[in-house]
Protein backbone atom coordinates (compact mmCIF):
# COMPACT_ATOMS: atom_id res chain seq x y z
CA UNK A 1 125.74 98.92 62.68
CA UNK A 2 129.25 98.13 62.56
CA UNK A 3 131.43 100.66 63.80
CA UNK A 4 134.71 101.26 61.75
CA UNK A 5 138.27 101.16 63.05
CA UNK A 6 141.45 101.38 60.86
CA UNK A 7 143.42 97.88 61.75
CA UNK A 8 140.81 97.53 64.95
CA UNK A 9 137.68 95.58 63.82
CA UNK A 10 139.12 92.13 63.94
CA UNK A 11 141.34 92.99 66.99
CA UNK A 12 142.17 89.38 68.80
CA UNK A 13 139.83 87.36 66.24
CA UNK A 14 140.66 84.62 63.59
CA UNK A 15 137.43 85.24 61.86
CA UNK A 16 134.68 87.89 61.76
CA UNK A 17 131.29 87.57 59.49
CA UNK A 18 128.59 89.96 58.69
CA UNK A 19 125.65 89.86 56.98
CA UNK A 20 124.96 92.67 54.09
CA UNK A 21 121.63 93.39 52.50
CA UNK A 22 122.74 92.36 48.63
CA UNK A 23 121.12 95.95 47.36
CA UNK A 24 123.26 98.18 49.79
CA UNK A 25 126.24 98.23 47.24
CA UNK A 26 128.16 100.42 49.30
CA UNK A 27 128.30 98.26 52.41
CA UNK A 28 129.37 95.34 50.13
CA UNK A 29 131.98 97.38 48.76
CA UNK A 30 133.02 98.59 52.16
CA UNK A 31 133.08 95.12 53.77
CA UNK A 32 135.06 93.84 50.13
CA UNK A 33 137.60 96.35 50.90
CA UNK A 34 138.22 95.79 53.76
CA UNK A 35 138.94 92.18 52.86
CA UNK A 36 135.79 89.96 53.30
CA UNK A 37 134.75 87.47 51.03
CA UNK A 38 130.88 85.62 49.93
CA UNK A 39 130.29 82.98 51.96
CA UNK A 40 126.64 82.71 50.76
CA UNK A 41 123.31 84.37 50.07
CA UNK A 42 119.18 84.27 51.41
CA UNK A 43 116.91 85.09 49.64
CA UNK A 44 114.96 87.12 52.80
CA UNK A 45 116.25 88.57 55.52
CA UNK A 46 116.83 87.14 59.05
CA UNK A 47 112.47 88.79 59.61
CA UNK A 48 111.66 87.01 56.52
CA UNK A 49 111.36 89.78 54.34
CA UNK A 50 112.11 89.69 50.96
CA UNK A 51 115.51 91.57 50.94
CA UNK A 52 118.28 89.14 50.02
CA UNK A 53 121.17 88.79 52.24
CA UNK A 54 124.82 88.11 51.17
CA UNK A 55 126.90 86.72 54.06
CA UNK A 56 130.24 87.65 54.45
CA UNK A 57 133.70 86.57 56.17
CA UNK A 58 137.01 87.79 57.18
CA UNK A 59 139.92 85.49 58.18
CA UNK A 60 142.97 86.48 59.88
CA UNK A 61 145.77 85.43 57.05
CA UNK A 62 147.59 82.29 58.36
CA UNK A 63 151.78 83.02 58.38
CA UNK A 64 153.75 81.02 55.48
């Protein structure tokens, strides 16, 4: 479980990724909002069970 804090969770990284069971809509949404992107998708999870897995990424915005 990833525990939320406004402007925190990324605190001195370039990049964070998660991975998001696919039917838990309101994780993706959360994790969307917050700015992460697809990266890619299993079919089963990391136990081999048949709940598919979309993996996600955040990347600190490079400056102009």
């Amino acid at each position: 479980m990833c525990q939320y804090r406004p402007n925190g969770f990324h605190a001195g990284k370039d990049v964070v990724t998660v991975d998001v069971n696919e039917q838990n809509a309101g994780a993706v949404g959360f994790y969307e909002r917050l700015g992460f992107k697809g990266t890619g998708r299993a079919d089963v999870d990391d136990q081999g069970r048949p709940y598919p897995i979309l993996h996600l990424r955040w990347q600190r915005p490079t400056a102009p």
